[in-house]
C-alpha atoms as a PDB file:
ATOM      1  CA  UNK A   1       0.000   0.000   0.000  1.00  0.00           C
ATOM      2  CA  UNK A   2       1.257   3.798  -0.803  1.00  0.00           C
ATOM      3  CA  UNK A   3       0.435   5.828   2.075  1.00  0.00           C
ATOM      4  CA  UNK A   4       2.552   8.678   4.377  1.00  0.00           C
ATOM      5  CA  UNK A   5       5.254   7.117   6.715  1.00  0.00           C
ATOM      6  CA  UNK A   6       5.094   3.538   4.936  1.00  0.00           C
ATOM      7  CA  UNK A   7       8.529   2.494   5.192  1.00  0.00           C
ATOM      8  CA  UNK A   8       8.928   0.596   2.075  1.00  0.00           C
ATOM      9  CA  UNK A   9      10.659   2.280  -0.749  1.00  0.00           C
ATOM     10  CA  UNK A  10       9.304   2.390  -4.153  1.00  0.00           C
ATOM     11  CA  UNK A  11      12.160   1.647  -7.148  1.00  0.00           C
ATOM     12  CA  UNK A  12      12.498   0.612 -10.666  1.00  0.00           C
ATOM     13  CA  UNK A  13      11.052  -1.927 -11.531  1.00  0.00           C
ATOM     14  CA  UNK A  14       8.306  -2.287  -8.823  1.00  0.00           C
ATOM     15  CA  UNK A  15       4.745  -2.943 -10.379  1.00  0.00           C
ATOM     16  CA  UNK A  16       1.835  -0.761  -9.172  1.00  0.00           C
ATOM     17  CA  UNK A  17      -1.725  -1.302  -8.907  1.00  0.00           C
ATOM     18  CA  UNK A  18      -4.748   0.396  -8.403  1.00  0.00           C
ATOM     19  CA  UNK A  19      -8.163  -1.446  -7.061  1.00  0.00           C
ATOM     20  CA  UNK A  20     -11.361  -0.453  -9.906  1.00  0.00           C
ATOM     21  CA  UNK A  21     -13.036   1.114  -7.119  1.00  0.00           C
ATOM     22  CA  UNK A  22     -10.321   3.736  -6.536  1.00  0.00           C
ATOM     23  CA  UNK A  23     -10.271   5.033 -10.316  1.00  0.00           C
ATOM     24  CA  UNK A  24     -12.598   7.506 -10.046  1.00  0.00           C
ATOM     25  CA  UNK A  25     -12.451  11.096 -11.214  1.00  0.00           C
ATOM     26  CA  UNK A  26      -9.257  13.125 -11.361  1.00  0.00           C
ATOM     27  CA  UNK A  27      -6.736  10.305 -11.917  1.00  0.00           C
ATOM     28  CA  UNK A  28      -3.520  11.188 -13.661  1.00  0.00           C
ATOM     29  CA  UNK A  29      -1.185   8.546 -15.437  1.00  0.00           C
ATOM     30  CA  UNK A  30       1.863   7.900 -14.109  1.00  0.00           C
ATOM     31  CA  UNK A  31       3.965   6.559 -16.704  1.00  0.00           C
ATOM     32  CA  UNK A  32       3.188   7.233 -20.904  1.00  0.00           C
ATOM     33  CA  UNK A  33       3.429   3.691 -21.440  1.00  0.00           C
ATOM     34  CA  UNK A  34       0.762   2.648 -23.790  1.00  0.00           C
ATOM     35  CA  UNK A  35      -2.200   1.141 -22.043  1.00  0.00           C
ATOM     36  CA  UNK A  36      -3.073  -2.073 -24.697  1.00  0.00           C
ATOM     37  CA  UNK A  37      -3.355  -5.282 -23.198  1.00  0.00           C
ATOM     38  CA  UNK A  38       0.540  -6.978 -23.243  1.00  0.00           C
ATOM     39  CA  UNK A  39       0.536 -10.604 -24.445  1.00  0.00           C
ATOM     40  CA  UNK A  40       3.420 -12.450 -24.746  1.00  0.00           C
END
């Protein structure tokens, strides 16, 4: 979880998350990586 004073350290390479419920209005992108599904 992201929140003030958790101790853990985001770096490269880390994969973030968001629930549905929390994309409401106002979001911004973090990243410009394209948003199409990735199948490998």
């Amino acid at each position: 979880m992201i929140y003030e004073g958790n101790p853990l350290v985001l770096e490269p390479g880390m994969v973030l998350f968001t629930h549905m419920i929390m994309q409401d209005d106002g979001c911004e992108p973090l990243t410009r990586v394209p948003r199409e599904l990735v199948i490998n």
